[in-house]
PDB file of N, CA and C in Angstrom:
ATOM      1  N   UNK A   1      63.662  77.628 115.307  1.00  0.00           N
ATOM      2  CA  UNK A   1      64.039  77.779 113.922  1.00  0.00           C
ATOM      3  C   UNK A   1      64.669  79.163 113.728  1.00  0.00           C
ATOM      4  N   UNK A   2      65.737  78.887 113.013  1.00  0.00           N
ATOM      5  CA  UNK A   2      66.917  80.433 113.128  1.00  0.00           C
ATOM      6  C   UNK A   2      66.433  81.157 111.624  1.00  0.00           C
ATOM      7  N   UNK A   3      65.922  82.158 111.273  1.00  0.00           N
ATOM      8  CA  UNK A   3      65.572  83.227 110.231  1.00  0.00           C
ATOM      9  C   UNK A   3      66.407  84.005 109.559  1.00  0.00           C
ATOM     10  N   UNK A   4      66.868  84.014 108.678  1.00  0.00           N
ATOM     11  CA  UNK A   4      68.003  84.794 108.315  1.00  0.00           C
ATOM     12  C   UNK A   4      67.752  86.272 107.492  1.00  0.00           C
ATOM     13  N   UNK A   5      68.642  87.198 107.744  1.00  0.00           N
ATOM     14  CA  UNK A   5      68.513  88.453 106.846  1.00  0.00           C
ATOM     15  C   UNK A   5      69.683  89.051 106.547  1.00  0.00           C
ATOM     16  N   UNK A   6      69.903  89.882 105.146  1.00  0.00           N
ATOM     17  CA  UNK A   6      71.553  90.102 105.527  1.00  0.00           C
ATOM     18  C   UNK A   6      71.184  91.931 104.557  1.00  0.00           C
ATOM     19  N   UNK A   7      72.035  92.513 104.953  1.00  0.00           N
ATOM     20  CA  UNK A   7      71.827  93.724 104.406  1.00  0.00           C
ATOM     21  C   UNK A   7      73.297  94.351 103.937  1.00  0.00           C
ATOM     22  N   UNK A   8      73.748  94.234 102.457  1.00  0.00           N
ATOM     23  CA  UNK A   8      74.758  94.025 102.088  1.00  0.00           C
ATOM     24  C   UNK A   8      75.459  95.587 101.722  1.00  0.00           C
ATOM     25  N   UNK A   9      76.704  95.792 101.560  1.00  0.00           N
ATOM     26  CA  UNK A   9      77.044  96.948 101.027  1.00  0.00           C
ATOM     27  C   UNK A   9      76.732  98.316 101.524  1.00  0.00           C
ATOM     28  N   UNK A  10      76.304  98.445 103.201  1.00  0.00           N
ATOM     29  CA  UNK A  10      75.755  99.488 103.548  1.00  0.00           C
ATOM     30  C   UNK A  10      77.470 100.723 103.898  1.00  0.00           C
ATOM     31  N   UNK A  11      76.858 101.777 102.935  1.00  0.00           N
ATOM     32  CA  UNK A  11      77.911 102.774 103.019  1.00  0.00           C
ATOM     33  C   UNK A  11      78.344 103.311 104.395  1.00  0.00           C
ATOM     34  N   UNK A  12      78.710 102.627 105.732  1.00  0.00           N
ATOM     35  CA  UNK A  12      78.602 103.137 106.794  1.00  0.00           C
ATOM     36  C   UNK A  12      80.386 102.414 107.410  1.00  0.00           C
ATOM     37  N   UNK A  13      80.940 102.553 108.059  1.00  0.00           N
ATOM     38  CA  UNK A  13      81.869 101.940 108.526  1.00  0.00           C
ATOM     39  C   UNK A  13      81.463 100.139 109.104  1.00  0.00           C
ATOM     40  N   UNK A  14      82.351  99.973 109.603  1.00  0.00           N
ATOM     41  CA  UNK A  14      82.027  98.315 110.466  1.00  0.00           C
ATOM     42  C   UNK A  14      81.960  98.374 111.667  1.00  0.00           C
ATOM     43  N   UNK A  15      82.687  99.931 111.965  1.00  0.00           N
ATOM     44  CA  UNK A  15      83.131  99.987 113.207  1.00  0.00           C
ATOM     45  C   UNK A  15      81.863 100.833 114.108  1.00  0.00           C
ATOM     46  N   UNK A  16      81.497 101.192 113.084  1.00  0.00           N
ATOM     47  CA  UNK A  16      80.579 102.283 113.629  1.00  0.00           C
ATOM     48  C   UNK A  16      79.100 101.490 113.924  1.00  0.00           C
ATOM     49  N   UNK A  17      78.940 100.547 112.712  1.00  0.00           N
ATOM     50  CA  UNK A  17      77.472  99.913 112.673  1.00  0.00           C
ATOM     51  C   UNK A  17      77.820  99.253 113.843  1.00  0.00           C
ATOM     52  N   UNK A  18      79.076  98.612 114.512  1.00  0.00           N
ATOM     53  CA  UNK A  18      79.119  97.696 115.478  1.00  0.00           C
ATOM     54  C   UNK A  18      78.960  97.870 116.954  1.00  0.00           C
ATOM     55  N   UNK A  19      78.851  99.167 116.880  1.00  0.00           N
ATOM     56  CA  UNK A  19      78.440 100.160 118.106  1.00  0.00           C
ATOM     57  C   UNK A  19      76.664  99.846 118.333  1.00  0.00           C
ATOM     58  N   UNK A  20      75.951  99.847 117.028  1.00  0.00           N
ATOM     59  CA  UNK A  20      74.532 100.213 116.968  1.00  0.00           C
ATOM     60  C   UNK A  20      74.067  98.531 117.005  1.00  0.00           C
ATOM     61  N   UNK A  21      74.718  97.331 116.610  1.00  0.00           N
ATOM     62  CA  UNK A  21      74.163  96.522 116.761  1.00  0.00           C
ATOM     63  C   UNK A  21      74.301  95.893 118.192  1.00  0.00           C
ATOM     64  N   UNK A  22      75.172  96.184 118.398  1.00  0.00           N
ATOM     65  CA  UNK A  22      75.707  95.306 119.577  1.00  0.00           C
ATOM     66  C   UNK A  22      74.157  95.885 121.132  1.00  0.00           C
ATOM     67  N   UNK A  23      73.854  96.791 120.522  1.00  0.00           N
ATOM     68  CA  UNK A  23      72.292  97.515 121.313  1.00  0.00           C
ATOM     69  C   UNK A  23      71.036  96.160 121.297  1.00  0.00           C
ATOM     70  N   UNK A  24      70.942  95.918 120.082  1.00  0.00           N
ATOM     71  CA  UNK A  24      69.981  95.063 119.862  1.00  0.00           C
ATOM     72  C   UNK A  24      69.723  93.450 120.363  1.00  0.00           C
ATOM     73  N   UNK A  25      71.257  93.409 120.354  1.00  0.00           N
ATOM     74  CA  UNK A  25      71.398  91.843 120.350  1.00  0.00           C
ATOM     75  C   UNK A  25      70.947  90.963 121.736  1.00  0.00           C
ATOM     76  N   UNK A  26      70.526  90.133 121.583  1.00  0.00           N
ATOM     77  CA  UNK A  26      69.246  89.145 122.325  1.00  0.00           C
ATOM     78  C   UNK A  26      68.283  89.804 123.119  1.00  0.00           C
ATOM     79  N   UNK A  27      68.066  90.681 122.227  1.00  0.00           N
ATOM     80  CA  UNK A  27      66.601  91.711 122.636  1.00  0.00           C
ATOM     81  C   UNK A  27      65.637  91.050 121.894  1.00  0.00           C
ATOM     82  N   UNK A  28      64.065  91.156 122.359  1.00  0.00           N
ATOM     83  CA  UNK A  28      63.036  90.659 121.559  1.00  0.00           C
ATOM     84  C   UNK A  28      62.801  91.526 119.967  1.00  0.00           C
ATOM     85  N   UNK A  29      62.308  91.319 119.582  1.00  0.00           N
ATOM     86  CA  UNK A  29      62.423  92.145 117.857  1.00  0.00           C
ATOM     87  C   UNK A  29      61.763  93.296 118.251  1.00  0.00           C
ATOM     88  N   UNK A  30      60.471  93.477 118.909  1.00  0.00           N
ATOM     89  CA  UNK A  30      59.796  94.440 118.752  1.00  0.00           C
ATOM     90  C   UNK A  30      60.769  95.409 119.821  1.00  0.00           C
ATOM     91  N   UNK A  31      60.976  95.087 121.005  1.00  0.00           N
ATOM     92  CA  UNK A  31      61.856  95.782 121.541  1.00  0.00           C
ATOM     93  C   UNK A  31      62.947  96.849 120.862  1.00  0.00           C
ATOM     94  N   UNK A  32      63.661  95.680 120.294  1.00  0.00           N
ATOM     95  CA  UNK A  32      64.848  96.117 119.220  1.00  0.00           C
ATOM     96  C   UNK A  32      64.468  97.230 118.571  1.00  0.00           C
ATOM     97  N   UNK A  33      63.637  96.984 117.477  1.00  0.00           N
ATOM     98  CA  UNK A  33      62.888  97.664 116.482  1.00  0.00           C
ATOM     99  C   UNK A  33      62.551  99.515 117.134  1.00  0.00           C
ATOM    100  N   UNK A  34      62.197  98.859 118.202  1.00  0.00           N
ATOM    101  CA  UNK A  34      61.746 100.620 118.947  1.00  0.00           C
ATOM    102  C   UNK A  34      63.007 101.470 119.285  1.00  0.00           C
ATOM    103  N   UNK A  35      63.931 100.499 119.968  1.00  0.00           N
ATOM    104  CA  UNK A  35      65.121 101.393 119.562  1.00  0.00           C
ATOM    105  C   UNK A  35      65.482 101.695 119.032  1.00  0.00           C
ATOM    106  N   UNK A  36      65.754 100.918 118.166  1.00  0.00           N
ATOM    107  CA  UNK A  36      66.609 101.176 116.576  1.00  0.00           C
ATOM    108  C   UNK A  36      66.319 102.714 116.298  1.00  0.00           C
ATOM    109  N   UNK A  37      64.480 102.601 116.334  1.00  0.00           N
ATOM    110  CA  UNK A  37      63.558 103.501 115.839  1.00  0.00           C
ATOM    111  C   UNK A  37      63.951 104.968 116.271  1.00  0.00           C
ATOM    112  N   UNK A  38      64.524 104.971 117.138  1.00  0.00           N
ATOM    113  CA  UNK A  38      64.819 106.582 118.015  1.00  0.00           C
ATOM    114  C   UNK A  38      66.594 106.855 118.348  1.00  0.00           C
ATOM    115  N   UNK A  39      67.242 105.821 117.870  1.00  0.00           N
ATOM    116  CA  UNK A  39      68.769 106.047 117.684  1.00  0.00           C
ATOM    117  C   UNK A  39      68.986 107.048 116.512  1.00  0.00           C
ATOM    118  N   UNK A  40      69.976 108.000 117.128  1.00  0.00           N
ATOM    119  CA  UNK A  40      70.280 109.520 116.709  1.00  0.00           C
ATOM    120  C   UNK A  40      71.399 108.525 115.253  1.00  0.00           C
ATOM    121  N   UNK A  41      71.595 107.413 115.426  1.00  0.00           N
ATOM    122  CA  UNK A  41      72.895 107.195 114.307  1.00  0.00           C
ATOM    123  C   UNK A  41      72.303 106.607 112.769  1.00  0.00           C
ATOM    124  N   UNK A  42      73.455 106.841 111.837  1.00  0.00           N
ATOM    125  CA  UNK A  42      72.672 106.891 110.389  1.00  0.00           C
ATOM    126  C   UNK A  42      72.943 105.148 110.635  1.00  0.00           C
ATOM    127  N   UNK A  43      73.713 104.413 111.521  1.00  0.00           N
ATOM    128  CA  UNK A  43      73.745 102.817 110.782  1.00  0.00           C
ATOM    129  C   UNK A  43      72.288 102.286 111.356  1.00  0.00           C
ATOM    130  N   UNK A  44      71.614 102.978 112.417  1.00  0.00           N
ATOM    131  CA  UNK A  44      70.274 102.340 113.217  1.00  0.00           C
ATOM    132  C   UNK A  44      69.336 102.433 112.377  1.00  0.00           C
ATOM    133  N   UNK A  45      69.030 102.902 111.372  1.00  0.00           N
ATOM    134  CA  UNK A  45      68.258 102.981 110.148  1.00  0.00           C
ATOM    135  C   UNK A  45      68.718 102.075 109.149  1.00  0.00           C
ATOM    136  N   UNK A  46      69.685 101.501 108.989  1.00  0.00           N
ATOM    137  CA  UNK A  46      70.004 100.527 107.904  1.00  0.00           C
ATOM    138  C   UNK A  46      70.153  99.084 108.614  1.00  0.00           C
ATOM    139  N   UNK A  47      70.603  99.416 110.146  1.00  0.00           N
ATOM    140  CA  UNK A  47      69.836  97.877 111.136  1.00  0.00           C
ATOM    141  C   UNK A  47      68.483  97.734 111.213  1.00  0.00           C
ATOM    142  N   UNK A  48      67.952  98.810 111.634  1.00  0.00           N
ATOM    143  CA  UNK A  48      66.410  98.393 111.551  1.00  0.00           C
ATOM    144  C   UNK A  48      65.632  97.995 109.990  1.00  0.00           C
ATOM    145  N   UNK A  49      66.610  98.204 108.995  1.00  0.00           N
ATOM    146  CA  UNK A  49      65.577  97.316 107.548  1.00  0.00           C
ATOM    147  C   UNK A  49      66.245  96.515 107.742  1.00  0.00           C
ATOM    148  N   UNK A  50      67.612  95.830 108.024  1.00  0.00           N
ATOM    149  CA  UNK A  50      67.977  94.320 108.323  1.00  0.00           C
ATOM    150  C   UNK A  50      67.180  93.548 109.536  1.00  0.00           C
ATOM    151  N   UNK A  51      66.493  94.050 110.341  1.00  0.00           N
ATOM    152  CA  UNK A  51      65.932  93.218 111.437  1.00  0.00           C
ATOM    153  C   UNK A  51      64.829  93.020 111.273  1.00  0.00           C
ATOM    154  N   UNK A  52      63.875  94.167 110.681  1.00  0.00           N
ATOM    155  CA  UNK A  52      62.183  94.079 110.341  1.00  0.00           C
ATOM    156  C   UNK A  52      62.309  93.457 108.924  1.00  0.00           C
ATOM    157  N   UNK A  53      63.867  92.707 108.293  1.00  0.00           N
ATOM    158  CA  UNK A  53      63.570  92.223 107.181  1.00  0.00           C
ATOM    159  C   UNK A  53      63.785  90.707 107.259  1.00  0.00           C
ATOM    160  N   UNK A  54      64.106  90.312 108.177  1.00  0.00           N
ATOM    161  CA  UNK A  54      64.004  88.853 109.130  1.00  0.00           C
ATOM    162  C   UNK A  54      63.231  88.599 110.052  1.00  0.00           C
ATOM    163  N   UNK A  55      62.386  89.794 110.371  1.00  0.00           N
ATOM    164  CA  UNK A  55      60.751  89.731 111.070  1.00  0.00           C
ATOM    165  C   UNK A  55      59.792  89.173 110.041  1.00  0.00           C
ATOM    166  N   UNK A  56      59.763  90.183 108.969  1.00  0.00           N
ATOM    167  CA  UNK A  56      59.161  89.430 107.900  1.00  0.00           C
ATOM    168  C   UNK A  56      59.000  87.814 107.245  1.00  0.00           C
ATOM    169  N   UNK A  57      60.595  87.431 107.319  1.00  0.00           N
ATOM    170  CA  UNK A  57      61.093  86.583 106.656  1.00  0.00           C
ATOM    171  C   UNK A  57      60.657  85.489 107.360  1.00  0.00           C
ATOM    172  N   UNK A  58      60.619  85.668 108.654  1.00  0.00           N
ATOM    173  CA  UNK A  58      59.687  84.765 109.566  1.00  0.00           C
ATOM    174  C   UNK A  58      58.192  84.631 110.116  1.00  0.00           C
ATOM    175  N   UNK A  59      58.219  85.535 109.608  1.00  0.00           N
ATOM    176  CA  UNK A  59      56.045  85.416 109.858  1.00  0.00           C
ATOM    177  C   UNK A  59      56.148  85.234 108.401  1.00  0.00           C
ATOM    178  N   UNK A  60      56.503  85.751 107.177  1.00  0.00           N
ATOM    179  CA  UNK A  60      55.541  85.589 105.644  1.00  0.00           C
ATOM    180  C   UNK A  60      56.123  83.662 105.468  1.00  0.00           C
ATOM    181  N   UNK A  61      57.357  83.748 105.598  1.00  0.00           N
ATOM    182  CA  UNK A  61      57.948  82.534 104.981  1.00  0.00           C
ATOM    183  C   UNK A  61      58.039  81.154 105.871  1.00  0.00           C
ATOM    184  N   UNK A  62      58.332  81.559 107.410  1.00  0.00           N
ATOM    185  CA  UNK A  62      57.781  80.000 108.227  1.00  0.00           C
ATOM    186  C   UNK A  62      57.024  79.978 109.422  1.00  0.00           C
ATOM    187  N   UNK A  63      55.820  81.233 108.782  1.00  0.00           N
ATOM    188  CA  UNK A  63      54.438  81.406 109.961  1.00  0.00           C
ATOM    189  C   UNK A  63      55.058  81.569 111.423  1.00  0.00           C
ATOM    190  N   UNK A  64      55.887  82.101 111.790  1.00  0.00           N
ATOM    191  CA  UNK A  64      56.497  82.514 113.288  1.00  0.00           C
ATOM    192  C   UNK A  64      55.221  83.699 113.728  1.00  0.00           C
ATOM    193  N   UNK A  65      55.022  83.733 115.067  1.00  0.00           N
ATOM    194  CA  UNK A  65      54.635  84.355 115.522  1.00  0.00           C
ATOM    195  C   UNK A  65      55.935  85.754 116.207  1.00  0.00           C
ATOM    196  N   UNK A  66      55.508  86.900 115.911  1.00  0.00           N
ATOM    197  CA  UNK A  66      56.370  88.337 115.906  1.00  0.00           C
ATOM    198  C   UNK A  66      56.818  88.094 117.412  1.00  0.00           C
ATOM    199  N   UNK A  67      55.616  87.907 118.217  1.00  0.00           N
ATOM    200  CA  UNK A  67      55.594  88.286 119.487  1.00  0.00           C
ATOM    201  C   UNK A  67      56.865  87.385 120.573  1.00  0.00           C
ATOM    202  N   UNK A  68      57.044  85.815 119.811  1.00  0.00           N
ATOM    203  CA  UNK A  68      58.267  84.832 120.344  1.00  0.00           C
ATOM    204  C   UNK A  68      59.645  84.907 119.615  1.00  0.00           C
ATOM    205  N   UNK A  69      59.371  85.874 118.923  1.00  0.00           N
ATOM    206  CA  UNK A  69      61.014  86.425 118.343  1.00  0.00           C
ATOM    207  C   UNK A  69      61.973  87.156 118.683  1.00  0.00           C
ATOM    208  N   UNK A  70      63.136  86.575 118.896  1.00  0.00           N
ATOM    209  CA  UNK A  70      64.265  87.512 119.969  1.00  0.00           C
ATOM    210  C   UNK A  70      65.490  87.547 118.514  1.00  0.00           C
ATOM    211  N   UNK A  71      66.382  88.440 118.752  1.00  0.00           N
ATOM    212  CA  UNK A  71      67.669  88.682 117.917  1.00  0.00           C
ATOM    213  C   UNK A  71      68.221  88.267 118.750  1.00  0.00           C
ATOM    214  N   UNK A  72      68.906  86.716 117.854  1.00  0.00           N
ATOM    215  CA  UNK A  72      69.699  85.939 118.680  1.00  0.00           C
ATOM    216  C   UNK A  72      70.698  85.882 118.459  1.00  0.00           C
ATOM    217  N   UNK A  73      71.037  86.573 116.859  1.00  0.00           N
ATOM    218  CA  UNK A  73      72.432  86.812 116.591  1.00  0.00           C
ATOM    219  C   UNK A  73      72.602  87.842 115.406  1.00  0.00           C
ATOM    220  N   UNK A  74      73.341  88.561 115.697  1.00  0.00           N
ATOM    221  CA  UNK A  74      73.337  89.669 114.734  1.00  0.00           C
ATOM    222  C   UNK A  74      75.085  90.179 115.001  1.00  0.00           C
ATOM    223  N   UNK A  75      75.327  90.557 113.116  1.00  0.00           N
ATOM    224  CA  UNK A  75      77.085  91.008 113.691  1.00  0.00           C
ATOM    225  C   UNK A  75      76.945  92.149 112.042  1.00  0.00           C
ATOM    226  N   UNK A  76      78.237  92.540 112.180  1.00  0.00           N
ATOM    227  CA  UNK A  76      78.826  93.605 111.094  1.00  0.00           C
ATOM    228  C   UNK A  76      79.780  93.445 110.810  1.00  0.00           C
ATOM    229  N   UNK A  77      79.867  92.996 109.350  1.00  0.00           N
ATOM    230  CA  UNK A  77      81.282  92.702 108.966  1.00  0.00           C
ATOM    231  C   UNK A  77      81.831  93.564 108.197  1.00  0.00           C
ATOM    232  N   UNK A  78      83.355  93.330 107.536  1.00  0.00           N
ATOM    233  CA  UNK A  78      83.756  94.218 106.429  1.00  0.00           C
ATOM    234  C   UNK A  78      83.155  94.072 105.041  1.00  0.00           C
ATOM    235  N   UNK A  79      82.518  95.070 104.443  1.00  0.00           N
ATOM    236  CA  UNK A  79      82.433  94.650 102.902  1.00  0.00           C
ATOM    237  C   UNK A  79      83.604  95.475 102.297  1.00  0.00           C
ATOM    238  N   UNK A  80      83.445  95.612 100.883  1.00  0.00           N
ATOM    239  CA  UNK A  80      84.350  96.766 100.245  1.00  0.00           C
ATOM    240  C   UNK A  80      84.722  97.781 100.657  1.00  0.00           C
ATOM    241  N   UNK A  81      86.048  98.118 100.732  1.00  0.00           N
ATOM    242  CA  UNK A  81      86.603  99.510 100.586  1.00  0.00           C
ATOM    243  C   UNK A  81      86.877 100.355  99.507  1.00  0.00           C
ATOM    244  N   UNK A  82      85.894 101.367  99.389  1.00  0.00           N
ATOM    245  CA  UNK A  82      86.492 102.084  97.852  1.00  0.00           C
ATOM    246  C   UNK A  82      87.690 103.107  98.195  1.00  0.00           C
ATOM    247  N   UNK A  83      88.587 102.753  97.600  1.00  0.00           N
ATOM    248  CA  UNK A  83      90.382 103.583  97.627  1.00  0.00           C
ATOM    249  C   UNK A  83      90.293 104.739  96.729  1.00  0.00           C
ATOM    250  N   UNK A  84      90.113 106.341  97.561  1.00  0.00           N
ATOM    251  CA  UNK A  84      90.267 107.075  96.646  1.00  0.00           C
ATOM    252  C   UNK A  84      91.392 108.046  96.886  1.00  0.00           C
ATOM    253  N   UNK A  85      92.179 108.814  96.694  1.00  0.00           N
ATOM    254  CA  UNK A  85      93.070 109.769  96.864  1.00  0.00           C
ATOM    255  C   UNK A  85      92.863 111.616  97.171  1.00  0.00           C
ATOM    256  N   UNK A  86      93.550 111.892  98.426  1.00  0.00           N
ATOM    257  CA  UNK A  86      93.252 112.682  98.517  1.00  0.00           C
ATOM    258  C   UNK A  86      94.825 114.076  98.461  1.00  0.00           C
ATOM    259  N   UNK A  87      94.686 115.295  97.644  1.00  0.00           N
ATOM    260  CA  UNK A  87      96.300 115.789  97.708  1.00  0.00           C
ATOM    261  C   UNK A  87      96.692 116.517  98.833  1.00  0.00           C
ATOM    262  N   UNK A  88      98.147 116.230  98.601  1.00  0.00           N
ATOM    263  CA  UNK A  88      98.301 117.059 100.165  1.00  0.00           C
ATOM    264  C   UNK A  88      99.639 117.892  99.619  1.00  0.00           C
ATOM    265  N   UNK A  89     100.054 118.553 100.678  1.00  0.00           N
ATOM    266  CA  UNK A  89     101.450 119.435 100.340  1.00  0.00           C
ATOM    267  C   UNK A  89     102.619 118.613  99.784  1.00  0.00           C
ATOM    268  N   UNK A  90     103.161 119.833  98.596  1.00  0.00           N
ATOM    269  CA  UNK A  90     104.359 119.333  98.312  1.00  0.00           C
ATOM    270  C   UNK A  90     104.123 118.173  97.399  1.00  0.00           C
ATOM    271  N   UNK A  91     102.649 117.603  96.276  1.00  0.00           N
ATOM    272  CA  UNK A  91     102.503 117.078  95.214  1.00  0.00           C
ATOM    273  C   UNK A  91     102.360 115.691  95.912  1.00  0.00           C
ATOM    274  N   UNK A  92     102.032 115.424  97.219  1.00  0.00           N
ATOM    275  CA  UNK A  92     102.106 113.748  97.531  1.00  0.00           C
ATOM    276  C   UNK A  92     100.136 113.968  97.467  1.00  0.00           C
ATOM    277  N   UNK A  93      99.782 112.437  98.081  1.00  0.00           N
ATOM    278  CA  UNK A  93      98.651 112.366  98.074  1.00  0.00           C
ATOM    279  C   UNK A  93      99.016 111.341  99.619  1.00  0.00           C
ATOM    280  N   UNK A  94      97.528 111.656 100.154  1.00  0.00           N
ATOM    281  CA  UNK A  94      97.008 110.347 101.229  1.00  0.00           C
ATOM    282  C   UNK A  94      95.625 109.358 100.697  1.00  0.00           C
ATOM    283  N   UNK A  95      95.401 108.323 101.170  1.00  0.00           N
ATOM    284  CA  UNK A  95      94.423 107.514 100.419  1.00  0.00           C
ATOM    285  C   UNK A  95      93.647 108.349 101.536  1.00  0.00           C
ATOM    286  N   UNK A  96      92.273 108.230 100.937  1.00  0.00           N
ATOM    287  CA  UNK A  96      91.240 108.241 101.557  1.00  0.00           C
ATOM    288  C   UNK A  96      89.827 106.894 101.497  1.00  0.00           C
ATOM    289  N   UNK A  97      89.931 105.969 102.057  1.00  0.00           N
ATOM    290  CA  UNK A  97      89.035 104.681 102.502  1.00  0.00           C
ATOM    291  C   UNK A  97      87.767 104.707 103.065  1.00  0.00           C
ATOM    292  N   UNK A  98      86.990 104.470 102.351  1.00  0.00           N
ATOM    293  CA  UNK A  98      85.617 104.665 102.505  1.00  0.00           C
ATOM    294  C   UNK A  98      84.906 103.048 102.724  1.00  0.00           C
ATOM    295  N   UNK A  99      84.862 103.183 103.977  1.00  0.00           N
ATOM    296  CA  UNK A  99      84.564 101.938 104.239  1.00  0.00           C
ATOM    297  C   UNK A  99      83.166 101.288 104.333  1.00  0.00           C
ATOM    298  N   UNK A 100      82.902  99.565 104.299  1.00  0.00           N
ATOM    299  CA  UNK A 100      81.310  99.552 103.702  1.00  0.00           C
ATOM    300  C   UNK A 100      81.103  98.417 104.677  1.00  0.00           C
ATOM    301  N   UNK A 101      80.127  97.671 104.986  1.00  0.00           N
ATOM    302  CA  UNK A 101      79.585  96.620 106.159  1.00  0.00           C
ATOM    303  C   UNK A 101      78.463  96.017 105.382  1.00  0.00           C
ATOM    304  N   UNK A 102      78.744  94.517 105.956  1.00  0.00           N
ATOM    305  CA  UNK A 102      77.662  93.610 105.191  1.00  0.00           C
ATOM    306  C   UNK A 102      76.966  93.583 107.082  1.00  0.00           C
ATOM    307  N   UNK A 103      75.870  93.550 107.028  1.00  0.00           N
ATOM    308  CA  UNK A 103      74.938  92.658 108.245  1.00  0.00           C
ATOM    309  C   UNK A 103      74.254  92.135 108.100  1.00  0.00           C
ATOM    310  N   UNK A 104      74.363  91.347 108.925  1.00  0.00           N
ATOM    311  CA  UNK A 104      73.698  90.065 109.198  1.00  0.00           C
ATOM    312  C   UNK A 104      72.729  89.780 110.511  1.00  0.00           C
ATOM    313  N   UNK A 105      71.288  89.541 110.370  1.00  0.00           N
ATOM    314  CA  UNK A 105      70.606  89.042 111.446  1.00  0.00           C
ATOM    315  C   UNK A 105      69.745  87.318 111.352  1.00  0.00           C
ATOM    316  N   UNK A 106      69.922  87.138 112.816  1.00  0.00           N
ATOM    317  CA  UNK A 106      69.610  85.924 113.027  1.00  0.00           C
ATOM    318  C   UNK A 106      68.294  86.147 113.840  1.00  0.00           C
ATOM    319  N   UNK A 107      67.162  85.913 113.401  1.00  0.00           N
ATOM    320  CA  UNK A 107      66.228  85.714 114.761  1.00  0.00           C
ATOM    321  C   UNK A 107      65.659  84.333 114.935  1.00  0.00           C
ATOM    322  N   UNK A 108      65.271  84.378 116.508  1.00  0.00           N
ATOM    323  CA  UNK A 108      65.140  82.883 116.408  1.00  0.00           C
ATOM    324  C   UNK A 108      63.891  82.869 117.600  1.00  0.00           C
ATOM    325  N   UNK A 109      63.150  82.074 117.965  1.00  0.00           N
ATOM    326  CA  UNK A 109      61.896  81.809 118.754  1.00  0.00           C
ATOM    327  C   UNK A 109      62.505  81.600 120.189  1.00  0.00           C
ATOM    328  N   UNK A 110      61.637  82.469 120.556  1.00  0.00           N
ATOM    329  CA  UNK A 110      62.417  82.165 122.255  1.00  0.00           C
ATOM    330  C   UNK A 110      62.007  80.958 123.450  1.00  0.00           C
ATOM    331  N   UNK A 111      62.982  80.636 123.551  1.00  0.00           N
ATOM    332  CA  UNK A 111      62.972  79.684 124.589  1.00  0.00           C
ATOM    333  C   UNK A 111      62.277  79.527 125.522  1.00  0.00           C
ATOM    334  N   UNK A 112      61.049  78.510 125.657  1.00  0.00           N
ATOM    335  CA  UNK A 112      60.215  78.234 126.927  1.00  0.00           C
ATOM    336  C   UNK A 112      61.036  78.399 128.204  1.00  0.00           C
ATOM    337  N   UNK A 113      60.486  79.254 129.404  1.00  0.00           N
ATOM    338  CA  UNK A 113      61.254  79.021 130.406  1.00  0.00           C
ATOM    339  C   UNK A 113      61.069  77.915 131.767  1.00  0.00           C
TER     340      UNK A 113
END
């Protein structure tokens, strides 16, 4: 049974969170979680409340046991860009794009071997 969590609007790039998830992915949760836990980057703190928030979502809401839970799919997409302007020589301006990431985790019970 696949668990879903999504963590919307995080002020971080797509490009950058996609560095920090791509760590986690078909790792067991608790595993995950410990990394997350000691990654020097600001998006590994806004993955780790998207992953311990589909840990939850699966022990409170369809009695999963923590211990048979792997991240079986997890990604970073684009959310909003806020467009602001920045001046430069000679009265022009450059945009300045502040870019935002929706994520998404999947955990799911791991496979008897």
């Amino acid at each position: 049974m696949e668990v879903v969590a999504h963590a919307r609007n995080i002020r971080i790039a797509p490009r950058k969170v996609r560095l920090v998830v791509g760590v986690v992915r078909g790792k067991g949760v608790d595993q995950a979680l410990a990394e997350l836990r000691v990654m020097p980057q600001k998006a590994a703190k806004e993955v780790f409340k998207a992953v311990h928030s589909a840990v939850a979502n699966a022990e409170n809401n369809y009695g999963l046991d923590r211990d048979t839970l792997v991240v079986s799919r997890i990604w970073a997409n684009e959310a909003r860009t806020l467009k602001r302007w920045r001046p430069r020589a000679h009265g022009r301006v450059s945009p300045l794009l502040s870019r935002s990431s929706h994520v998404t985790v999947i955990v799911d019970e791991r496979r008897p071997q």
